[in-house]
Protein backbone atom coordinates (compact mmCIF):
# COMPACT_ATOMS: atom_id res chain seq x y z
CA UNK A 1 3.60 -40.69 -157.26
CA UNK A 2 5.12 -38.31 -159.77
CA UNK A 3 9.33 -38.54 -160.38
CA UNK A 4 9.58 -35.74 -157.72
CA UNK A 5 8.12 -37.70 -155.17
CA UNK A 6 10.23 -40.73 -155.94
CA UNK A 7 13.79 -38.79 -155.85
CA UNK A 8 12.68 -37.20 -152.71
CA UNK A 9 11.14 -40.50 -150.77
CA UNK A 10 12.57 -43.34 -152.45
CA UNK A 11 16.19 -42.39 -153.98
CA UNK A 12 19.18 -43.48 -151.64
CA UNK A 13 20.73 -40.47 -149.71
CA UNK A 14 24.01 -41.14 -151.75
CA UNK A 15 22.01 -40.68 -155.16
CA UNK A 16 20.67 -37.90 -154.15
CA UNK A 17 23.61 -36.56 -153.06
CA UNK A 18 25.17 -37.50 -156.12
CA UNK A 19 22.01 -35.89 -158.24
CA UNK A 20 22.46 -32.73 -156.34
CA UNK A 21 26.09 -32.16 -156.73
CA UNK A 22 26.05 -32.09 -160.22
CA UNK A 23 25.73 -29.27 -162.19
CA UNK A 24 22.11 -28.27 -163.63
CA UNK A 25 21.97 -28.06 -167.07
CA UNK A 26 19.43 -25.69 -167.74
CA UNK A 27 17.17 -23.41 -164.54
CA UNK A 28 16.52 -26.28 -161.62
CA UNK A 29 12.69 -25.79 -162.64
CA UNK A 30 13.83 -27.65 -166.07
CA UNK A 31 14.92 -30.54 -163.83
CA UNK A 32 11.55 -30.20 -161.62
CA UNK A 33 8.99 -29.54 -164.67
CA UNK A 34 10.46 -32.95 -166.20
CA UNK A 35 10.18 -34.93 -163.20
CA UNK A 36 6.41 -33.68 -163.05
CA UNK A 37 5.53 -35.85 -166.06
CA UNK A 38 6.75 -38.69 -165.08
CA UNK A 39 5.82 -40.96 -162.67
CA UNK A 40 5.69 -44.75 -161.12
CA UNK A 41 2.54 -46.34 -161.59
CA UNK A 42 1.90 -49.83 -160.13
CA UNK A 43 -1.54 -51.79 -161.69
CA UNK A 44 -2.61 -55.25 -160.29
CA UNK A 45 -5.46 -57.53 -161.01
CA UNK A 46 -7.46 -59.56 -158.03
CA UNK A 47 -6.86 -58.48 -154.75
CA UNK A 48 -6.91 -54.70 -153.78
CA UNK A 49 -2.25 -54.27 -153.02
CA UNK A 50 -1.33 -52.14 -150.33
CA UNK A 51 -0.78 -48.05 -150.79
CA UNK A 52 2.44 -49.03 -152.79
CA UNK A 53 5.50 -51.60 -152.58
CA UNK A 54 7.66 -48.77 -152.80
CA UNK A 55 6.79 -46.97 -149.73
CA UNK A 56 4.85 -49.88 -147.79
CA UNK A 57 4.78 -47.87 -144.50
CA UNK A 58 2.14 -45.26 -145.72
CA UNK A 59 -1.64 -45.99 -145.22
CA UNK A 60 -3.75 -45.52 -147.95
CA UNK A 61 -5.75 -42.50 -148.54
CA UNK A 62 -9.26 -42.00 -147.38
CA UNK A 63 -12.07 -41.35 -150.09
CA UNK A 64 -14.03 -38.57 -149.28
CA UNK A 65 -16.64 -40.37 -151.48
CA UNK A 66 -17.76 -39.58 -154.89
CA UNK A 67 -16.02 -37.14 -157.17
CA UNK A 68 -19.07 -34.10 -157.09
CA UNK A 69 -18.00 -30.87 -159.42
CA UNK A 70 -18.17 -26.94 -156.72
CA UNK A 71 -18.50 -24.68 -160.10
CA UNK A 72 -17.66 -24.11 -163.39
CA UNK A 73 -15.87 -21.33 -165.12
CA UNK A 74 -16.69 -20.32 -168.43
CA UNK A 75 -13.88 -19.42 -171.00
CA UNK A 76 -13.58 -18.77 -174.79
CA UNK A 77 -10.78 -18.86 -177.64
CA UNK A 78 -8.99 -16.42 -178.37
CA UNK A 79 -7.14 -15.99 -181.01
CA UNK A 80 -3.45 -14.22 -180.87
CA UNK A 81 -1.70 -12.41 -183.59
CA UNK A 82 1.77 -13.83 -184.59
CA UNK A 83 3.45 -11.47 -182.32
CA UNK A 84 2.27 -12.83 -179.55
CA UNK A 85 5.26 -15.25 -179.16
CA UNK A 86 7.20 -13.56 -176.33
CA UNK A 87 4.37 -14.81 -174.38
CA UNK A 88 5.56 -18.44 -174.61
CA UNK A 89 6.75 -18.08 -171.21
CA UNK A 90 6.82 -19.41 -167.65
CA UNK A 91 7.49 -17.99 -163.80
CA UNK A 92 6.33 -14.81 -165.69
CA UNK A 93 3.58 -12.60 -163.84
CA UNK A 94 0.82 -10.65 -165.74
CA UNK A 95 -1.32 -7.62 -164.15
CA UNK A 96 -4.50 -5.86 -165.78
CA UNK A 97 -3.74 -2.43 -165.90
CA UNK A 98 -7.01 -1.08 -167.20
CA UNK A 99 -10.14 -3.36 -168.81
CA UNK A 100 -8.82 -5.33 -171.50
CA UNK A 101 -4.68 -4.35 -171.19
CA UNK A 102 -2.25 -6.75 -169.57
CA UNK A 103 1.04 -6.28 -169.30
CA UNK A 104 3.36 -9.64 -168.86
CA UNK A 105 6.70 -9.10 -166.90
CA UNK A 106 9.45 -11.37 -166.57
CA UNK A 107 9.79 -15.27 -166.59
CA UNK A 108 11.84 -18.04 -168.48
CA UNK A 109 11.02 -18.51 -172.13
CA UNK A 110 13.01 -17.48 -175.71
CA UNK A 111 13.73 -14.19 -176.74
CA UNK A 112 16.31 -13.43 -179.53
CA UNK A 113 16.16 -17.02 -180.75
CA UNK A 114 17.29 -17.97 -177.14
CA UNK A 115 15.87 -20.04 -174.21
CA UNK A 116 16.72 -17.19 -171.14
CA UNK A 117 15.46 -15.27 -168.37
CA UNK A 118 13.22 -13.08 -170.20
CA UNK A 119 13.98 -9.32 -170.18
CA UNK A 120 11.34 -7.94 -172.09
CA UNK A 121 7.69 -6.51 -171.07
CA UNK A 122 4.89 -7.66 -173.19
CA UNK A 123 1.11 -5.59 -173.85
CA UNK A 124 -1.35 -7.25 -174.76
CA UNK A 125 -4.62 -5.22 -175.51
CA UNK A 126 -8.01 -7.02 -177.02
CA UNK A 127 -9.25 -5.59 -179.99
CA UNK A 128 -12.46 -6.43 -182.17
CA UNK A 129 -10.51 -9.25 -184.28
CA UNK A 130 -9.28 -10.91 -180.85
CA UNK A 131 -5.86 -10.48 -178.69
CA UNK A 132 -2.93 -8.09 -179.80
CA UNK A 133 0.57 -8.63 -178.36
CA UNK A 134 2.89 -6.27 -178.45
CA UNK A 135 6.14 -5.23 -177.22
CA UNK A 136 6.58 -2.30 -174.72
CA UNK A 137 9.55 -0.10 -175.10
CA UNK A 138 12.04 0.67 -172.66
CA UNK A 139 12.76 4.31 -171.68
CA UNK A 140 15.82 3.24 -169.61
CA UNK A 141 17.02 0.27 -171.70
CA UNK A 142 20.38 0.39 -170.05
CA UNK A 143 19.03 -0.29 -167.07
CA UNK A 144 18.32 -4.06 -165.96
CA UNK A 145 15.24 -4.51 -164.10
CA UNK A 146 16.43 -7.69 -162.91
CA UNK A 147 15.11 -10.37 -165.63
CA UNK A 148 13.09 -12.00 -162.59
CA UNK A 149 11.29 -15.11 -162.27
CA UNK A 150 8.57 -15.89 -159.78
CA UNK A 151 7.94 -12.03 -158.57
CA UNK A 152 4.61 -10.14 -157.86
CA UNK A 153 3.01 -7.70 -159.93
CA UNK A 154 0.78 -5.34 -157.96
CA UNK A 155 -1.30 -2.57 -160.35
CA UNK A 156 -1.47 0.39 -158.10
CA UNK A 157 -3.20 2.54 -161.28
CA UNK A 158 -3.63 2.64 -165.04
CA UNK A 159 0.09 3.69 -165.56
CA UNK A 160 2.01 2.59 -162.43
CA UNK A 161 2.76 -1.13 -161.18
CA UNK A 162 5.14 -2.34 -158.28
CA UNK A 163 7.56 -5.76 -158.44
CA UNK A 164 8.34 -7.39 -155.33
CA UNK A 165 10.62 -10.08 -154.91
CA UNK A 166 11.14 -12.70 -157.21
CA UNK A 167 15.00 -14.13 -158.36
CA UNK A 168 17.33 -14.14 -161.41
CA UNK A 169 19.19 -17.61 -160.76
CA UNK A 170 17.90 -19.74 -158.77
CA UNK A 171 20.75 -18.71 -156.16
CA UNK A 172 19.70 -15.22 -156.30
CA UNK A 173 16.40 -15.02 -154.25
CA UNK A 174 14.52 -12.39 -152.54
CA UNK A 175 15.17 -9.16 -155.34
CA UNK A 176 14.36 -5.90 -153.63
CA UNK A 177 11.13 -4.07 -155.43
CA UNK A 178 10.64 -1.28 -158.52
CA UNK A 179 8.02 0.93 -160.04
CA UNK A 180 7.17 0.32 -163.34
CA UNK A 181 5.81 3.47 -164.52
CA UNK A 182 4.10 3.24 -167.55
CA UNK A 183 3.17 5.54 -170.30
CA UNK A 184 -0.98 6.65 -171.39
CA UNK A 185 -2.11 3.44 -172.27
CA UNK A 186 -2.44 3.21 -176.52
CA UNK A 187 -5.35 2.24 -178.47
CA UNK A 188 -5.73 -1.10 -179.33
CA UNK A 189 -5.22 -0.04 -183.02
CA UNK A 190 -1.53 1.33 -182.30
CA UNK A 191 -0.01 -0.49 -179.56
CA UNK A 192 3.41 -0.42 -180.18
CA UNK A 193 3.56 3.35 -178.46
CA UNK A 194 3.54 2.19 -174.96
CA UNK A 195 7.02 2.76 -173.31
CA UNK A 196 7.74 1.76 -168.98
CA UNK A 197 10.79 3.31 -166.87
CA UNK A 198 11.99 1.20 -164.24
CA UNK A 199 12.50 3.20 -161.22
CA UNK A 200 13.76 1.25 -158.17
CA UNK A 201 12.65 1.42 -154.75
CA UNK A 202 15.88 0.25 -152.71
CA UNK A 203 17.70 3.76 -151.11
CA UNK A 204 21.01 4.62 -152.52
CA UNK A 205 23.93 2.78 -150.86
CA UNK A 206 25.76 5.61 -148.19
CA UNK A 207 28.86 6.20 -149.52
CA UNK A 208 31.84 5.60 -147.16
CA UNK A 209 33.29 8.40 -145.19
CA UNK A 210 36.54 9.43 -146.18
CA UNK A 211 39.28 8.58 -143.63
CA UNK A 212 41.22 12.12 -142.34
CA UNK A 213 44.41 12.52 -143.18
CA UNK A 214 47.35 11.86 -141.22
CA UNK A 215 49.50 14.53 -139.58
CA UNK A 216 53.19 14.62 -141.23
CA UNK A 217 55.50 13.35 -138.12
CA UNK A 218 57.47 16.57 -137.06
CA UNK A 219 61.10 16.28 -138.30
């Protein structure tokens, strides 16, 4: 069982209390991704042990017999320019807007020399000499698309994708969706031309009706 498991099915209810009432250090999947490699392994020599001494009340698994591979999948190397980096990145989602251009959106990784909720969209277009990552530039940088983490990316054509859902903190679930519009893809051999607006979906808040004003009491 991996350190997950453990805290979830063999940690005291007061530790885990305690765990959970303290403050995270970093995004909980920090806490989670850590626990995930880690784990409690228990070896013996002789006779066959039961499932586990830790949780003796579960029944050990059945085989299903011999390991046997469905398929294979062939991939290849490919090699990625230095500016690739901004795609050092996780809870990020990428979409193929045409053959051989994918835009990356969102996630947790560094940016400005900073571990953060990523804001920035990343191209990346294959070119004779391999993969070329580029930034794409804003055309509303003012406005926050919502830095999210663990969204959809839906390609609906070769310039226009739609975000649904996702968070920022991991308090902040269930973001409403946007249309990234984005410009005539480039060639591969000038990519830094490509520019996205951010045009959300959500209707405008109503704005509250003004009150009438009072009558002036007759003197």
């Amino acid at each position: 069982m991996d350190m997950n498991e453990f805290f979830t099915c063999c940690t005291p209810e007061d530790e885990k209390q305690r765990v959970q009432a303290l403050e995270p250090f970093d995004e909980y999947e920090e806490w989670h991704l850590k626990c995930s490699h880690y784990f409690v392994l228990a070896a013996s020599k002789g006779m066959e042990p039961s499932w586990t001494p830790l949780l003796p009340s579960m029944t050990v698994p059945g085989c299903g017999g011999p390991l046997r591979v469905a398929g294979s999948i062939p991939a290849s190397v490919c090699a990625v320019h230095p500016e690739g980096s901004g795609l050092r990145r996780y809870g990020h989602r990428s979409v193929l807007l045409k053959p051989n251009v994918v835009i990356t959106t969102g996630g947790f990784g560094e940016e400005d020399g900073q571990h953060c909720r990523v804001r920035s969209f990343q191209l990346l277009m294959k070119s004779a000499g391999g993969w070329r990552a580029a930034p794409v530039r804003r055309e509303n940088p003012d406005k926050r698309w919502g830095e999210r983490l663990y969204h959809t990316v839906s390609c609906l054509s070769n310039s226009l994708a739609l975000v649904v859902g996702g968070r920022t903190s991991p308090s902040s679930p269930g973001l409403g969706m946007l249309l990234l519009k984005f410009s005539e893809t480039p060639d591969a051999s000038d990519p830094d031309e490509m520019t996205v607006e951010v045009v959300s979906l959500q209707p405008a808040p109503e704005a509250a009706p003004e009150a009438a004003p009072e009558a002036a009491p007759e003197a």
